[in-house]
Structures are given as C-alpha cells and as structure tokens.
Protein backbone atom coordinates (compact mmCIF):
# COMPACT_ATOMS: atom_id res chain seq x y z
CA UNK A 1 -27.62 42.38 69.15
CA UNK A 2 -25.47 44.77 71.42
CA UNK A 3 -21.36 44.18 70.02
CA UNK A 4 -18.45 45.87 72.03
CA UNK A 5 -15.28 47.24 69.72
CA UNK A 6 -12.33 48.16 70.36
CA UNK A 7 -8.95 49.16 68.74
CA UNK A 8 -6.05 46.55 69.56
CA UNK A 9 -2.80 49.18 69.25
CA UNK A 10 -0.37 46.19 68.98
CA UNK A 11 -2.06 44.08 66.36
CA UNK A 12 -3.75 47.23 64.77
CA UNK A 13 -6.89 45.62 63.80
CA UNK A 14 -10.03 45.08 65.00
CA UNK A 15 -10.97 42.88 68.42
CA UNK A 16 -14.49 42.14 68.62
CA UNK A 17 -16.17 40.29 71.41
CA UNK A 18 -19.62 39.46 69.56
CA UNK A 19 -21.53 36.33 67.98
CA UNK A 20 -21.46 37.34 64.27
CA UNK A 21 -17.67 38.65 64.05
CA UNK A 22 -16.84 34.76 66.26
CA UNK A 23 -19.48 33.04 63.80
CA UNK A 24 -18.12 34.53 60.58
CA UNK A 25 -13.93 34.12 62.05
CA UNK A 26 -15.16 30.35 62.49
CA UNK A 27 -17.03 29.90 58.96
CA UNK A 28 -13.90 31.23 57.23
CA UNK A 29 -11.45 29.31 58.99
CA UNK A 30 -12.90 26.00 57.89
CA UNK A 31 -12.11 27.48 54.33
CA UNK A 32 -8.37 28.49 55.28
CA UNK A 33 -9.19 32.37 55.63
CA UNK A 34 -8.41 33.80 58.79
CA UNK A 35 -9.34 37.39 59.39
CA UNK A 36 -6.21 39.88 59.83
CA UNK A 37 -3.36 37.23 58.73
CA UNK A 38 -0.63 38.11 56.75
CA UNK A 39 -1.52 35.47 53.83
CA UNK A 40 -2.74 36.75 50.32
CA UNK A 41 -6.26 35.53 50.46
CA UNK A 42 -6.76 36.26 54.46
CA UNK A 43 -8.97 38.77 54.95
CA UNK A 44 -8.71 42.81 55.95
CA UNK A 45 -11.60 44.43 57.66
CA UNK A 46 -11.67 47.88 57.73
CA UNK A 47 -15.80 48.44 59.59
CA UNK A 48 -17.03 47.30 62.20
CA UNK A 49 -20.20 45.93 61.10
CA UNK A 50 -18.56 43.90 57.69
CA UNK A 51 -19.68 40.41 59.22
CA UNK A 52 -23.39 41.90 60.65
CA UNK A 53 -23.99 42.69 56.84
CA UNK A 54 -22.48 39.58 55.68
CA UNK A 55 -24.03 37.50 57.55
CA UNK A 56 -27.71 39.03 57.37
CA UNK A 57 -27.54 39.74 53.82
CA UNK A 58 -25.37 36.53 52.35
CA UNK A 59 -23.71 36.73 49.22
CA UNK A 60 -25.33 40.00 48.78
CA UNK A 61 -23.88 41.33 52.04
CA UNK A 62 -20.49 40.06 51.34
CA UNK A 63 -20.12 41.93 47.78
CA UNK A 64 -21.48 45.06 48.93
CA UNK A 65 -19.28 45.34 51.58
CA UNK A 66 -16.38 44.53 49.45
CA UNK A 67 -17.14 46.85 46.85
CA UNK A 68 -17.93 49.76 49.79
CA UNK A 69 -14.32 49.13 51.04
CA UNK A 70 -15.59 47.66 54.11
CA UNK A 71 -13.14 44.72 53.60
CA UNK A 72 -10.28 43.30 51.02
CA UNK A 73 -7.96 41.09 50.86
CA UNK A 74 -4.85 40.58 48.15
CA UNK A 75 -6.14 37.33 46.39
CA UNK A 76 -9.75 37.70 46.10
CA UNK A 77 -9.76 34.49 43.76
C-alpha cells in the first residue's frame, strides 16, 4: 500500500494521507488517545511507518516500535 508523507512546519508533526495512519488515529480515539495532542497519555510518533508495524504485527508491532523509539508518549499507563 503506496502512503504519501509529509512534514506539517506549523504543527511539526507528521500529516499522513493513508489507510493505516486514518485506521490506527480512529482505533485510538475511541480509547481517548489522539495522536500529536498535548495530553499525557496522547501519543508522539516520531517514523513514518509506526502504525504499518502496529497494525500488521499487533501487540507485537506496537512494543517494538515503542521500545525502537518509533513512538512515546508521557503516561504510558
């Protein structure tokens, strides 16, 4: 699956235009996360491909990721 990024300069994260990064914003939403907000347990993603691995690999994905840096947040818990 072809993805387009590119680097917002005002907001200073990443805008992505494809399925996975839309699917995985939605999935976390419905749990109160949203990705790039300024709350503890909101989420930081530093790679492009975090939610491609997340959402191939599952749980798997999502703490391999973490622990490569590709994302954090403040309040993991």
């Amino acid at each position: 699956m072809a993805s387009e990024l590119s680097w917002d300069t005002k907001e200073t994260a990443w805008v992505r235009t494809d399925d996975n990064w839309r699917r995985a914003c939605a999935l976390l939403a419905t749990a109160g996360i949203r990705v790039g907000g300024g709350r503890p347990w909101d989420m930081r993603v530093h790679h492009p491909d975090t939610f491609d691995r997340i959402l191939t690999r599952g749980s798997l994905g999502l703490g391999e990721s973490y622990m490569d840096g590709w994302w954090d947040c403040d309040q993991v818990d």
